[in-house]
Protein backbone atom coordinates (compact mmCIF):
# COMPACT_ATOMS: atom_id res chain seq x y z
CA UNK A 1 14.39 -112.68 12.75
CA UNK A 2 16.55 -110.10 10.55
CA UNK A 3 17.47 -107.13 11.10
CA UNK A 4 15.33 -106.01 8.30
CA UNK A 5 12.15 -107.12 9.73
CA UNK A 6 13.04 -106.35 13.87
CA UNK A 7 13.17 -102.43 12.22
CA UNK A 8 9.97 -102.93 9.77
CA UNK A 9 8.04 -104.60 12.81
CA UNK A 10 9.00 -102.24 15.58
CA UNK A 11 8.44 -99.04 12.86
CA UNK A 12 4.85 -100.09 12.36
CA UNK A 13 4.18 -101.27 15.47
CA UNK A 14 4.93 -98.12 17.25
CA UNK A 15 3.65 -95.60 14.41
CA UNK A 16 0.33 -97.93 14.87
CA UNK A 17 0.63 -97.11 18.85
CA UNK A 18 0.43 -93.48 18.34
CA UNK A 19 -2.27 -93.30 16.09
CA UNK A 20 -0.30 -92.15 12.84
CA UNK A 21 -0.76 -93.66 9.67
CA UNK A 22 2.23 -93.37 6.67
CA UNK A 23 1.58 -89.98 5.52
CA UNK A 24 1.86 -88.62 9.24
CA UNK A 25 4.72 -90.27 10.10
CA UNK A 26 6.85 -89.73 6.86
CA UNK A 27 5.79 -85.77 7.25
CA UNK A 28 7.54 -86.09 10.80
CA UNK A 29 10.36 -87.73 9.78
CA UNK A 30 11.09 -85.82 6.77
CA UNK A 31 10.57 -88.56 3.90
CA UNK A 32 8.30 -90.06 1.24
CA UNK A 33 5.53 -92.07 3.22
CA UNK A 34 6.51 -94.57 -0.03
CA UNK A 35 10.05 -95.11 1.49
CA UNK A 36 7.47 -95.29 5.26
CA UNK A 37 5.84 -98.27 2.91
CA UNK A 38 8.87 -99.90 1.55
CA UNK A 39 10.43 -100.34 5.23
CA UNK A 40 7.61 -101.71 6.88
CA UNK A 41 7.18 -104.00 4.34
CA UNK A 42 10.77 -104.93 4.28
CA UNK A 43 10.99 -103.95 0.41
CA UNK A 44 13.95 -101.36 1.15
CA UNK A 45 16.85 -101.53 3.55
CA UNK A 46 16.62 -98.55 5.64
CA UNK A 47 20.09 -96.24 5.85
CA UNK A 48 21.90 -95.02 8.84
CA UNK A 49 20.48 -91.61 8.17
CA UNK A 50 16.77 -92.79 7.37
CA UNK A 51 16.62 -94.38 10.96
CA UNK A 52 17.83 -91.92 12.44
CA UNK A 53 15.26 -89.50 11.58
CA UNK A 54 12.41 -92.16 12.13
CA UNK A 55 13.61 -92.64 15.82
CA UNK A 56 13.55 -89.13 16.16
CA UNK A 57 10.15 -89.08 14.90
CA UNK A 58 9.04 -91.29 17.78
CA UNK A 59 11.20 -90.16 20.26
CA UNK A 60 13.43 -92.66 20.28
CA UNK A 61 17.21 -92.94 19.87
CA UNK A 62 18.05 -95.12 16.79
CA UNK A 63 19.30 -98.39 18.72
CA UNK A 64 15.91 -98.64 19.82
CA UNK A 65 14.22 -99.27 16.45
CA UNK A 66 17.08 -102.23 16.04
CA UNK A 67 15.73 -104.07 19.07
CA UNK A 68 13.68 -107.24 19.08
CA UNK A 69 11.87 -106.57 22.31
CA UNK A 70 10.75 -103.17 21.77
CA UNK A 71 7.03 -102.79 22.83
């Protein structure tokens, strides 16, 4: 699996887990819930800076959006 899809997986997957939908979870991390879309559907490769503020969205540090066995 790429990189690409381990972040678009474990980004949906755990925005799914705490009940948010797109719009919620690009308010929290301070973007457009399009760019929200285009990562989850691996349509845009997410930057340094745009993973960082999704991990701190979740409470997460940004390695841990990069790992295949995050559940």
């Amino acid at each position: 699996m790429e990189l690409r899809e381990i972040l678009a997986r474990n980004v949906r997957m755990r925005r799914n887990r705490l009940g948010l939908n797109q719009d919620e979870l690009a308010d929290l991390a301070k973007m457009d819930r399009t760019y929200v879309s285009k990562i989850e559907n691996c349509r845009n490769a997410a930057t340094v800076d745009m993973i960082e503020k999704l991990a701190a969205a979740f409470g997460l540090e940004p390695p841990d959006l990069l790992r295949p066995d995050l559940d």
